[in-house]
PDB file of N, CA and C in Angstrom:
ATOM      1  N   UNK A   1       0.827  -1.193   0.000  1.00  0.00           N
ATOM      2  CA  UNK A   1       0.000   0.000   0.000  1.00  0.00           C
ATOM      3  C   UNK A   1       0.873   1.260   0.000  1.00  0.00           C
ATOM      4  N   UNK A   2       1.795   1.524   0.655  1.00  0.00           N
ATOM      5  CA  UNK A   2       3.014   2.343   0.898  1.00  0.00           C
ATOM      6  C   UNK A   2       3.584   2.653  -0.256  1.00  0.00           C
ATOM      7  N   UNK A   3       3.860   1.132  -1.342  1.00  0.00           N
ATOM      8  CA  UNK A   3       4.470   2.072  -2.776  1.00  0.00           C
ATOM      9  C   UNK A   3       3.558   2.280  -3.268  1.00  0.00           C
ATOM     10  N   UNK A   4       2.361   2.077  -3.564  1.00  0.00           N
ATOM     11  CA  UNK A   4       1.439   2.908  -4.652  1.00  0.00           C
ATOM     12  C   UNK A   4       0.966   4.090  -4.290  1.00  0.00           C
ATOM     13  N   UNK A   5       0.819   4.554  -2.771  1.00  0.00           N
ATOM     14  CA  UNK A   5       1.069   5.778  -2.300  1.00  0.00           C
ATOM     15  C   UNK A   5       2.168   6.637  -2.828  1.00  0.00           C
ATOM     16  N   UNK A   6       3.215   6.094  -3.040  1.00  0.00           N
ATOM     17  CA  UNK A   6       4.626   7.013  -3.277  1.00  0.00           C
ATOM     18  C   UNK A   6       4.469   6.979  -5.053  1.00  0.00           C
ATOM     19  N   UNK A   7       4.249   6.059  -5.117  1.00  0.00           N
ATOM     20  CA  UNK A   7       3.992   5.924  -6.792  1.00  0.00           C
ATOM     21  C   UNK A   7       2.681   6.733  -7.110  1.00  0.00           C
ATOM     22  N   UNK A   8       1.920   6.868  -6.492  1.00  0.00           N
ATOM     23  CA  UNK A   8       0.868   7.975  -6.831  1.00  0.00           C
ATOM     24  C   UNK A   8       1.603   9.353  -6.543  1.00  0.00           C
ATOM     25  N   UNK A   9       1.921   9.343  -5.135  1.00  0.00           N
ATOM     26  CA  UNK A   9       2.918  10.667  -5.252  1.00  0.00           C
ATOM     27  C   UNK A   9       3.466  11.322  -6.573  1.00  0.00           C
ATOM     28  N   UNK A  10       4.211  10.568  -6.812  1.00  0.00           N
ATOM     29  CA  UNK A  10       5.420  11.072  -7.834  1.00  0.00           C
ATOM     30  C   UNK A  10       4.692  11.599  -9.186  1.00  0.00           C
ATOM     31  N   UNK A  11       3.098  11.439  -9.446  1.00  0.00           N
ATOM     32  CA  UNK A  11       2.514  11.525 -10.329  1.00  0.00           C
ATOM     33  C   UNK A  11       1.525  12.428 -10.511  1.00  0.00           C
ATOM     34  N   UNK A  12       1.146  13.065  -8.977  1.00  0.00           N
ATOM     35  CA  UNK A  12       0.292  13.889  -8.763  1.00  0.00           C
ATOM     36  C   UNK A  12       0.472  15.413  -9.641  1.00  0.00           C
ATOM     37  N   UNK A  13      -0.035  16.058  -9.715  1.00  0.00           N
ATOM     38  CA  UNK A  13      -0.355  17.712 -10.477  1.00  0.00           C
ATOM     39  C   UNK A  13       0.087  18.658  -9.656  1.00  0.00           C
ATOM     40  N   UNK A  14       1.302  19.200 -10.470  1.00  0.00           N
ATOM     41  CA  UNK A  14       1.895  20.269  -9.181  1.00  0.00           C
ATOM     42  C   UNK A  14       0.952  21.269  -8.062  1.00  0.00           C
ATOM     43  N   UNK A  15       1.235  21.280  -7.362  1.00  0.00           N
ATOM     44  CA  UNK A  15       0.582  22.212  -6.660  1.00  0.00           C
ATOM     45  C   UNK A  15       0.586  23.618  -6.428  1.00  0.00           C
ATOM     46  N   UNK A  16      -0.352  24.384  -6.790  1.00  0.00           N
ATOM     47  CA  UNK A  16      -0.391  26.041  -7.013  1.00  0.00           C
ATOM     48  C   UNK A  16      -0.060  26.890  -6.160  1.00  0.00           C
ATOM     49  N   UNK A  17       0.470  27.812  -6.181  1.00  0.00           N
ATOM     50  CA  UNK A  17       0.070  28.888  -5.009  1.00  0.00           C
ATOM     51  C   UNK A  17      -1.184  28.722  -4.287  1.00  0.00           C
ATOM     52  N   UNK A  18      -2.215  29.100  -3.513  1.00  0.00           N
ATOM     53  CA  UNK A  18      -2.899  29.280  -3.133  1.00  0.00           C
ATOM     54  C   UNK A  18      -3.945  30.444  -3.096  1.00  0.00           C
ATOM     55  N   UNK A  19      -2.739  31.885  -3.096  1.00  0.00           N
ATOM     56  CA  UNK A  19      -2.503  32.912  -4.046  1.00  0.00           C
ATOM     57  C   UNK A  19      -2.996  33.182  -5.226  1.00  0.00           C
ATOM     58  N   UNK A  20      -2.062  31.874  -5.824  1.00  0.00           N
ATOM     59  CA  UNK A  20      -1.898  32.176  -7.354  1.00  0.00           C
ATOM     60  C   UNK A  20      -3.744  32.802  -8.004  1.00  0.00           C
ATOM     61  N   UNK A  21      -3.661  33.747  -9.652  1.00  0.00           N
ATOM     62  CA  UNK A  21      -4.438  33.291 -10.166  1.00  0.00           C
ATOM     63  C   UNK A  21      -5.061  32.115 -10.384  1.00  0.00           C
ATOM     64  N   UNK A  22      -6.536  31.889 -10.222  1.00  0.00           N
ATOM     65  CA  UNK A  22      -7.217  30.713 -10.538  1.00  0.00           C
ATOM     66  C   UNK A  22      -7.153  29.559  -9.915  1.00  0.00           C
ATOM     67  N   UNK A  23      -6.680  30.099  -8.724  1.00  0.00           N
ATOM     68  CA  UNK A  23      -5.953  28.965  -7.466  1.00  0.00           C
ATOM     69  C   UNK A  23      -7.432  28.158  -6.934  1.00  0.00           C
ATOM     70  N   UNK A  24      -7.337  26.916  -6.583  1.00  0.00           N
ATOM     71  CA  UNK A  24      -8.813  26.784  -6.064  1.00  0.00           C
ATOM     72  C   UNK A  24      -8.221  25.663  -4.683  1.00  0.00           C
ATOM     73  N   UNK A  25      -8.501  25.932  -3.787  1.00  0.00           N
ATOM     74  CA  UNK A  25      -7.806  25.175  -2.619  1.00  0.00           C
ATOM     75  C   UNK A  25      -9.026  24.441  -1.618  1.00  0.00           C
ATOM     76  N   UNK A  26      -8.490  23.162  -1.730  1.00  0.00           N
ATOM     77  CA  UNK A  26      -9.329  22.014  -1.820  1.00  0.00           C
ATOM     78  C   UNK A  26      -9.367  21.462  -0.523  1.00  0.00           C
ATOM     79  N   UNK A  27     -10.324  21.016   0.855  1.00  0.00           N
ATOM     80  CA  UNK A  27     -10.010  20.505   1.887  1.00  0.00           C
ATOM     81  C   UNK A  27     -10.619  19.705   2.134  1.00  0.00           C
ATOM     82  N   UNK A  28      -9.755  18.326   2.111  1.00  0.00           N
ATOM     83  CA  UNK A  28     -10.480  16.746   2.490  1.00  0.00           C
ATOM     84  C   UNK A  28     -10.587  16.585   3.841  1.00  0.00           C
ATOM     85  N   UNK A  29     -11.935  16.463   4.522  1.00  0.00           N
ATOM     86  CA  UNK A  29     -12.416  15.972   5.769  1.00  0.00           C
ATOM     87  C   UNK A  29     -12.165  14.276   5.878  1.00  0.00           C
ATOM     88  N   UNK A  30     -11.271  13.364   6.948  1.00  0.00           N
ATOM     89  CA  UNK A  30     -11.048  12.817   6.229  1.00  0.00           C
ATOM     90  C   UNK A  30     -11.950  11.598   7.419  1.00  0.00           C
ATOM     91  N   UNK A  31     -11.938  10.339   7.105  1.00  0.00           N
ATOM     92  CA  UNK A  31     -13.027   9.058   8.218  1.00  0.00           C
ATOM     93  C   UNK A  31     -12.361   9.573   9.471  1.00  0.00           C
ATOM     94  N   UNK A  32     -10.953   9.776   9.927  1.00  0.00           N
ATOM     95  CA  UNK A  32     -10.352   9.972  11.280  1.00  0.00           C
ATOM     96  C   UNK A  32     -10.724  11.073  11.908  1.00  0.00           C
ATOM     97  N   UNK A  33     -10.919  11.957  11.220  1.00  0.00           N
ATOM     98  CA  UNK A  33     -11.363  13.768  11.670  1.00  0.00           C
ATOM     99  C   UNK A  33     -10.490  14.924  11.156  1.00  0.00           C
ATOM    100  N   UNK A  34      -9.218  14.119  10.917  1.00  0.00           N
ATOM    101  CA  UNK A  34      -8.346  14.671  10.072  1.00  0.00           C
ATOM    102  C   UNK A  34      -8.301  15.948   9.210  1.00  0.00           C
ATOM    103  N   UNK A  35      -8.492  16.852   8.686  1.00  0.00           N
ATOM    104  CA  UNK A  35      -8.730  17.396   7.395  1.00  0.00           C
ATOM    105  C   UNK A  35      -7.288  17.935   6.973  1.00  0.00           C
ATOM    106  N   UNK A  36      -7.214  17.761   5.098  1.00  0.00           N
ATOM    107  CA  UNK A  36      -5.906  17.678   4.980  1.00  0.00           C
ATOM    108  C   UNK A  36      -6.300  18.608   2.997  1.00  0.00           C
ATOM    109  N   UNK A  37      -5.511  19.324   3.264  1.00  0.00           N
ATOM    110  CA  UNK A  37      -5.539  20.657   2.320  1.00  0.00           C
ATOM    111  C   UNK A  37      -4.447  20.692   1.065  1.00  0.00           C
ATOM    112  N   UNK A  38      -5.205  20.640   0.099  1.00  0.00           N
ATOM    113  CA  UNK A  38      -4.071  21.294  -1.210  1.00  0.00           C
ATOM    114  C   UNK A  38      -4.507  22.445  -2.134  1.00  0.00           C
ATOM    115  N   UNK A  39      -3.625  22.892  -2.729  1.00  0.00           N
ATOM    116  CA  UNK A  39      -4.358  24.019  -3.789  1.00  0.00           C
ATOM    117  C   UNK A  39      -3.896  23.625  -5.258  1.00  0.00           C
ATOM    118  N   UNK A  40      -4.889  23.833  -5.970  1.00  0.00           N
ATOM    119  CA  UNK A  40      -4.843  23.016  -7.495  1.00  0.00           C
ATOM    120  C   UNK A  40      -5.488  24.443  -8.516  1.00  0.00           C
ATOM    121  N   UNK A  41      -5.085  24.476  -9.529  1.00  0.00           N
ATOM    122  CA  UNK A  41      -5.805  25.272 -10.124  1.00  0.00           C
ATOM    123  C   UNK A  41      -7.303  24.970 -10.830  1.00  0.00           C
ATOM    124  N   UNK A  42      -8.020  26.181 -10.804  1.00  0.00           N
ATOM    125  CA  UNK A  42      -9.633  25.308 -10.852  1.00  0.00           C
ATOM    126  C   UNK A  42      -9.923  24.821 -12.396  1.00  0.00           C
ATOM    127  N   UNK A  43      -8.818  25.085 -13.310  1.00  0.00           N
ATOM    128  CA  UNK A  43      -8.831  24.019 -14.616  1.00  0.00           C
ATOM    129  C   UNK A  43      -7.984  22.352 -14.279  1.00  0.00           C
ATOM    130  N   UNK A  44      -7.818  22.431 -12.470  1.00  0.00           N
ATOM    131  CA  UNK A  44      -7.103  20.973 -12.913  1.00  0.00           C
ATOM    132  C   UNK A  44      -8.866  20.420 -12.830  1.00  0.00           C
ATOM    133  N   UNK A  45      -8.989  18.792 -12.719  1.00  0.00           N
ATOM    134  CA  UNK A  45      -9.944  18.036 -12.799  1.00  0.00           C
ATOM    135  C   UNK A  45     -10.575  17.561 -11.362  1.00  0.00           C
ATOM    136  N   UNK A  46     -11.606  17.369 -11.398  1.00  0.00           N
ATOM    137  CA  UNK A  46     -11.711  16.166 -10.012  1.00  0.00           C
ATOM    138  C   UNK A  46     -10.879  15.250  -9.608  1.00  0.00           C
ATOM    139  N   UNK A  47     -10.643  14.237 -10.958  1.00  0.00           N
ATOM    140  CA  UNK A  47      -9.647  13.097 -10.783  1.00  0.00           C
ATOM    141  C   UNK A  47      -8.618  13.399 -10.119  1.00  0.00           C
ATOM    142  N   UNK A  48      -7.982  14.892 -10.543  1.00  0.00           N
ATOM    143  CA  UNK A  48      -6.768  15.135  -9.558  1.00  0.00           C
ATOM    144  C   UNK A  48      -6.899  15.373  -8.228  1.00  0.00           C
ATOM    145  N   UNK A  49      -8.103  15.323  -7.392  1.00  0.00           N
ATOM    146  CA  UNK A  49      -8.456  15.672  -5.953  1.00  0.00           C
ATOM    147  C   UNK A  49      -8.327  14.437  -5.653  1.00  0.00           C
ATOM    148  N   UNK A  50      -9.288  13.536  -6.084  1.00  0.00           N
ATOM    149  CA  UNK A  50      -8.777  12.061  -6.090  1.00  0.00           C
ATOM    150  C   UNK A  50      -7.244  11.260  -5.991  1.00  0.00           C
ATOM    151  N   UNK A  51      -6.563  11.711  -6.757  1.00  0.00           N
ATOM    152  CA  UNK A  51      -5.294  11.692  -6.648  1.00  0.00           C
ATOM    153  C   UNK A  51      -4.163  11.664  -5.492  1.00  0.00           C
ATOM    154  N   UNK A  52      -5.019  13.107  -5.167  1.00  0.00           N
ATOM    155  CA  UNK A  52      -4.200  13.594  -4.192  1.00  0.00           C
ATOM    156  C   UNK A  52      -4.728  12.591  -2.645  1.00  0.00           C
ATOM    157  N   UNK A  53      -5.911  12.485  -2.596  1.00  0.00           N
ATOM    158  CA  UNK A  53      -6.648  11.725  -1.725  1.00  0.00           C
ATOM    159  C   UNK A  53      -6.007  10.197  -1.254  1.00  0.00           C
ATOM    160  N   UNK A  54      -5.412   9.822  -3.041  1.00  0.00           N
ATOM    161  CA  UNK A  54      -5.019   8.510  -2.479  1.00  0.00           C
ATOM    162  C   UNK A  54      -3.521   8.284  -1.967  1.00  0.00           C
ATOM    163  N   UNK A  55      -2.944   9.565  -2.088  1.00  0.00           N
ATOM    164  CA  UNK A  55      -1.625   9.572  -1.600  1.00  0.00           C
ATOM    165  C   UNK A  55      -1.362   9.284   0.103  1.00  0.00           C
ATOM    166  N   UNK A  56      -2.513   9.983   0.675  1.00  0.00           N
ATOM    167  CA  UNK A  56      -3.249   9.834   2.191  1.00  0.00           C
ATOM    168  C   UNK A  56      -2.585   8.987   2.780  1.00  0.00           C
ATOM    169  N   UNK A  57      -1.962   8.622   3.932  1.00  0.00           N
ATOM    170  CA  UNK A  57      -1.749   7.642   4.648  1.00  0.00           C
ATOM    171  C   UNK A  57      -3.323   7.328   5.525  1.00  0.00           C
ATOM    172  N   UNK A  58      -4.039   8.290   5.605  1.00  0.00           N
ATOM    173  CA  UNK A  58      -5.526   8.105   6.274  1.00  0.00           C
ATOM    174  C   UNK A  58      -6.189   7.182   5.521  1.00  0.00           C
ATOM    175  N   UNK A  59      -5.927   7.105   4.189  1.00  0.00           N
ATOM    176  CA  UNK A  59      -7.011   6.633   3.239  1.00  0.00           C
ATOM    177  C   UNK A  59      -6.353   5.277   3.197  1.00  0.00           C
ATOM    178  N   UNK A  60      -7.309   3.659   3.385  1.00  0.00           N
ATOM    179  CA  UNK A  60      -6.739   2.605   3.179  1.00  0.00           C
ATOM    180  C   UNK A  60      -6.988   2.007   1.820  1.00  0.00           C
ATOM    181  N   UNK A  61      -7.476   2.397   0.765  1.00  0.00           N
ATOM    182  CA  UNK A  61      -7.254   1.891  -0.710  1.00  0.00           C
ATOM    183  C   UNK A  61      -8.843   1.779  -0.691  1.00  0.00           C
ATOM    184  N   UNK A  62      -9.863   1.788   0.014  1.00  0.00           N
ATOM    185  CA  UNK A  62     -11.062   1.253  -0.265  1.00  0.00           C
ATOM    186  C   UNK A  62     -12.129   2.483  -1.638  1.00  0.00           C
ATOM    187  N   UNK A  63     -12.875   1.765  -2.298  1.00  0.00           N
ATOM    188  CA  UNK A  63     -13.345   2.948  -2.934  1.00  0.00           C
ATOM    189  C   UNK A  63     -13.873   3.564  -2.607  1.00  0.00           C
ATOM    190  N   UNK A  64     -13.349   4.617  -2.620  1.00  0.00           N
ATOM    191  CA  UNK A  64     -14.441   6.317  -1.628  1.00  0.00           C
ATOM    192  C   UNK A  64     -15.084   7.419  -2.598  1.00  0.00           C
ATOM    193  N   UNK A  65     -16.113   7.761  -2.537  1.00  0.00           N
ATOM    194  CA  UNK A  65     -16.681   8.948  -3.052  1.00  0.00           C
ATOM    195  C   UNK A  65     -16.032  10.385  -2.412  1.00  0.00           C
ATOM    196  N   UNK A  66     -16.182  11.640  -3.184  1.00  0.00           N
ATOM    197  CA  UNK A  66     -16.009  12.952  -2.235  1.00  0.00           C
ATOM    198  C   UNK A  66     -17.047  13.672  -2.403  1.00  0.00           C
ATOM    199  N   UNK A  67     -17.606  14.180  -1.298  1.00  0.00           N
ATOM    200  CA  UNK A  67     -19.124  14.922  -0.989  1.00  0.00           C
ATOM    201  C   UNK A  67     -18.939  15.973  -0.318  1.00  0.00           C
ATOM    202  N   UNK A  68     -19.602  17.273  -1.219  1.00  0.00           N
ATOM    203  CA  UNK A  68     -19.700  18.810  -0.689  1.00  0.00           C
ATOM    204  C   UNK A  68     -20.904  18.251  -0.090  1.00  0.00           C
ATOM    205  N   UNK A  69     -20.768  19.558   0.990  1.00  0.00           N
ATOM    206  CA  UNK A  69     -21.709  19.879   1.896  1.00  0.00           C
ATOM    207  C   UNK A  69     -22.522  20.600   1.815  1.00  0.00           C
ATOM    208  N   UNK A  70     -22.447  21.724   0.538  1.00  0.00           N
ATOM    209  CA  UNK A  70     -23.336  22.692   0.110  1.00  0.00           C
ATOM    210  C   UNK A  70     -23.151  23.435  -0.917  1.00  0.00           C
ATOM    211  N   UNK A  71     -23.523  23.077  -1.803  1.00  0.00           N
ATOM    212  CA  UNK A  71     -24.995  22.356  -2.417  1.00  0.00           C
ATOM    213  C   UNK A  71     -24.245  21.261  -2.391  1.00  0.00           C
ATOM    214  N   UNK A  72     -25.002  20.178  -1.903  1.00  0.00           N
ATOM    215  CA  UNK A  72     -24.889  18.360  -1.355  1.00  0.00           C
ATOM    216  C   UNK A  72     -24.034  17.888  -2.985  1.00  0.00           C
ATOM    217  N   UNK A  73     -23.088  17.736  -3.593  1.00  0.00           N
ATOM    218  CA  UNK A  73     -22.837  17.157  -4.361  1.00  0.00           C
ATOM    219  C   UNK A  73     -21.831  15.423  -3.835  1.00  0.00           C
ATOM    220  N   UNK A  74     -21.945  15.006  -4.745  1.00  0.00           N
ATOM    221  CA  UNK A  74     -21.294  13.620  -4.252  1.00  0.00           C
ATOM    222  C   UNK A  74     -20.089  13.684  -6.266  1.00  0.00           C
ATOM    223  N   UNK A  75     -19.046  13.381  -5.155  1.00  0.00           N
ATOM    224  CA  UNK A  75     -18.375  13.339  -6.474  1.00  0.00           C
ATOM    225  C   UNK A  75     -17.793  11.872  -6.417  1.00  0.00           C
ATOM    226  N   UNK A  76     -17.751  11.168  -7.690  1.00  0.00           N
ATOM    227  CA  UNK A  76     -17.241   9.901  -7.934  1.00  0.00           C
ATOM    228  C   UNK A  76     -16.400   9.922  -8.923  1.00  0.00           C
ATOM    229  N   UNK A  77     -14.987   8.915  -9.008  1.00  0.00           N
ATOM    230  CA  UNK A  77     -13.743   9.133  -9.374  1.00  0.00           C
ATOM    231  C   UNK A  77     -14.605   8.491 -11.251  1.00  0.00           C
ATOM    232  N   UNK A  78     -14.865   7.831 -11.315  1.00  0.00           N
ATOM    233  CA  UNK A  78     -15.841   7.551 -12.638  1.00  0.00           C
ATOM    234  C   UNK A  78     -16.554   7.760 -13.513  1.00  0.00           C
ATOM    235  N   UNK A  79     -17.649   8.796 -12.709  1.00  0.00           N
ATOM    236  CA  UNK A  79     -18.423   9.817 -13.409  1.00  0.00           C
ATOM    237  C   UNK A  79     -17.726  11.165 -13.527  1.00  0.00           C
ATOM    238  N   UNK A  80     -17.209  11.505 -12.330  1.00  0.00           N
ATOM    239  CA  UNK A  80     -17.077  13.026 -12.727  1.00  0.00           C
ATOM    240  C   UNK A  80     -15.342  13.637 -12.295  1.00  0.00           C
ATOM    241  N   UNK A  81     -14.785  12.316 -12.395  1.00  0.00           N
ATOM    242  CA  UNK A  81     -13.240  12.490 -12.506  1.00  0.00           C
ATOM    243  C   UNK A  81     -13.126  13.737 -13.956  1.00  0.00           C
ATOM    244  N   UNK A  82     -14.185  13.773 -14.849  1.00  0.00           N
ATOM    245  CA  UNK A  82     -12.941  14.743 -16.001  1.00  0.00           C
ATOM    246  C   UNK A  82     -13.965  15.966 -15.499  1.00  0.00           C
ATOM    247  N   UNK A  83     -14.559  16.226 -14.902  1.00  0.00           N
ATOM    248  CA  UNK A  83     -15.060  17.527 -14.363  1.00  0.00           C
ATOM    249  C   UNK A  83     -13.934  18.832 -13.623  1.00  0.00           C
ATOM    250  N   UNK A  84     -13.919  19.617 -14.039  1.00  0.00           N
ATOM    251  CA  UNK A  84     -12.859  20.701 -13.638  1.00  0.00           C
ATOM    252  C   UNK A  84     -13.508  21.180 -12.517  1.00  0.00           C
ATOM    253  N   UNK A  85     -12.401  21.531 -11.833  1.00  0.00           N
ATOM    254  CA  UNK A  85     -13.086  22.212 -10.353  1.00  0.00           C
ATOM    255  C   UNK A  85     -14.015  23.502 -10.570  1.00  0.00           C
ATOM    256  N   UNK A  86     -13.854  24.117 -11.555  1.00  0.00           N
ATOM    257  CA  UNK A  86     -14.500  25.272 -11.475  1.00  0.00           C
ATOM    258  C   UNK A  86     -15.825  25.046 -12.168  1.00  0.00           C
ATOM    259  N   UNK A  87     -16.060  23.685 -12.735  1.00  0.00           N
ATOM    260  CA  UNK A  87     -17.398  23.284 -13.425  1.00  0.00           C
ATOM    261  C   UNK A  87     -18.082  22.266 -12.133  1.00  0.00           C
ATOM    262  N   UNK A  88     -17.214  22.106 -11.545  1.00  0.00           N
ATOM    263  CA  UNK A  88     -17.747  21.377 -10.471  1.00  0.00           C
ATOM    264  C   UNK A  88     -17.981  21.628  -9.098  1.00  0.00           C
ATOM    265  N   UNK A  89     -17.972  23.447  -9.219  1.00  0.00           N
ATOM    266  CA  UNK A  89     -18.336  24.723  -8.354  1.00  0.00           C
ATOM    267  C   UNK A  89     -17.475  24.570  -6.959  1.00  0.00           C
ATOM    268  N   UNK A  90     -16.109  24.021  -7.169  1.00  0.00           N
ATOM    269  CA  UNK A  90     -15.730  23.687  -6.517  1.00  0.00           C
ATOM    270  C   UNK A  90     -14.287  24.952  -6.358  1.00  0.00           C
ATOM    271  N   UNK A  91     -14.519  25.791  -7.140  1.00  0.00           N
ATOM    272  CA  UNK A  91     -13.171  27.102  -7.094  1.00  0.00           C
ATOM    273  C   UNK A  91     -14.122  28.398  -6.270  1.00  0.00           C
ATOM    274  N   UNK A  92     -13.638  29.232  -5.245  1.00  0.00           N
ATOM    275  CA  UNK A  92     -12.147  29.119  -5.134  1.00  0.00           C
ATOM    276  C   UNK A  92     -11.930  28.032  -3.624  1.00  0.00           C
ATOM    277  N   UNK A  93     -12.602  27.985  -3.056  1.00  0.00           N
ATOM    278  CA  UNK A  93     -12.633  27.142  -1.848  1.00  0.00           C
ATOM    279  C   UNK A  93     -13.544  25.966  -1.609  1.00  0.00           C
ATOM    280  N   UNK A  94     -13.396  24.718  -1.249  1.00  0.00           N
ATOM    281  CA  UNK A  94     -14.206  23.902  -1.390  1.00  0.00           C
ATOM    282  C   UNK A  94     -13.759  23.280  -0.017  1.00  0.00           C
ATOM    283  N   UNK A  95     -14.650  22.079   0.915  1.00  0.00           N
ATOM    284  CA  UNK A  95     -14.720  21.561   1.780  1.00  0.00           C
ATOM    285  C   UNK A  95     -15.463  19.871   1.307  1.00  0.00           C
ATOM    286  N   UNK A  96     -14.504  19.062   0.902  1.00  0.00           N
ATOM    287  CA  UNK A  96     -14.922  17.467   0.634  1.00  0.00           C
ATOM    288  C   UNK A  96     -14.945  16.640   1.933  1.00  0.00           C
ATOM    289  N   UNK A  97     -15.521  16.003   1.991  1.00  0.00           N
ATOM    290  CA  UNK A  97     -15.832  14.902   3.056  1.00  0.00           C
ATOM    291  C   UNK A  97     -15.997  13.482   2.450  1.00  0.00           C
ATOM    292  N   UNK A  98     -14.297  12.388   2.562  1.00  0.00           N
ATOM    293  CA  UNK A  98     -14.511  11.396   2.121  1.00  0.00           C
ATOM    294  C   UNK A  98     -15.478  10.440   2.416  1.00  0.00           C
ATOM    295  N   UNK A  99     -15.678   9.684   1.930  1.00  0.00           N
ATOM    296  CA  UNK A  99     -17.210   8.833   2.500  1.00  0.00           C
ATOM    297  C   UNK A  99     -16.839   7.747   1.700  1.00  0.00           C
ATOM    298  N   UNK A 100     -16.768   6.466   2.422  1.00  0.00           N
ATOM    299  CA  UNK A 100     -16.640   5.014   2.224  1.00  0.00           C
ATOM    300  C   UNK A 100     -17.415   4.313   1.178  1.00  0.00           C
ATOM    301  N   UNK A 101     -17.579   4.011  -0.272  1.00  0.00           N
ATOM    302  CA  UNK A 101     -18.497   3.338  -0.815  1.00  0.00           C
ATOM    303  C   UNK A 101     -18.486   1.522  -0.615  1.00  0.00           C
ATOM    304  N   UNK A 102     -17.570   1.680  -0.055  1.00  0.00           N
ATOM    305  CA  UNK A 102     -18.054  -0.114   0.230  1.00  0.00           C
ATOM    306  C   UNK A 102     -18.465  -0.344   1.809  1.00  0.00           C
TER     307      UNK A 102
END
């Protein structure tokens, strides 16, 4: 589990200013209570929140959905992985809450 973590690492989408233009900074609530923060620009994708999610030492490989809290969206790495953050009203600040699908 440890190398595909690091091997996901090494593959992830640089990370923006926070600052930067078009910055959209992303915060995973995580099963432990955890919450754990990156900033992506709001043309990267969902898939890349995902990404970043599975790098997690919190996260144990199981398939998880990510769900705003308002307006209730549920995001899934399948359907709406090629959705851009900013189509997925998710720029400039967003608050995800992983949630267990199995």
């Amino acid at each position: 589990m440890a190398r595909r973590r690091e091997a996901k690492a090494r593959t992830l989408v640089a990370e923006v200013a926070a600052d930067a233009d078009g910055a959209c900074v992303v915060a995973v609530k995580l099963p432990n209570g955890t919450r754990r923060e990156r900033a992506f620009s709001s043309s990267h994708a969902v898939s890349d929140v995902f990404d970043f999610v599975d790098t997690l030492e919190e996260v144990d490989g199981m398939e998880y959905s990510l769900v705003s809290n308002y307006p209730r969206r549920v995001f899934q790495r399948a359907a709406d992985g090629g959705v851009t953050l900013l189509d997925g009203g998710l720029h400039p600040r967003a608050m995800l809450m992983y949630r267990s699908d199995d």
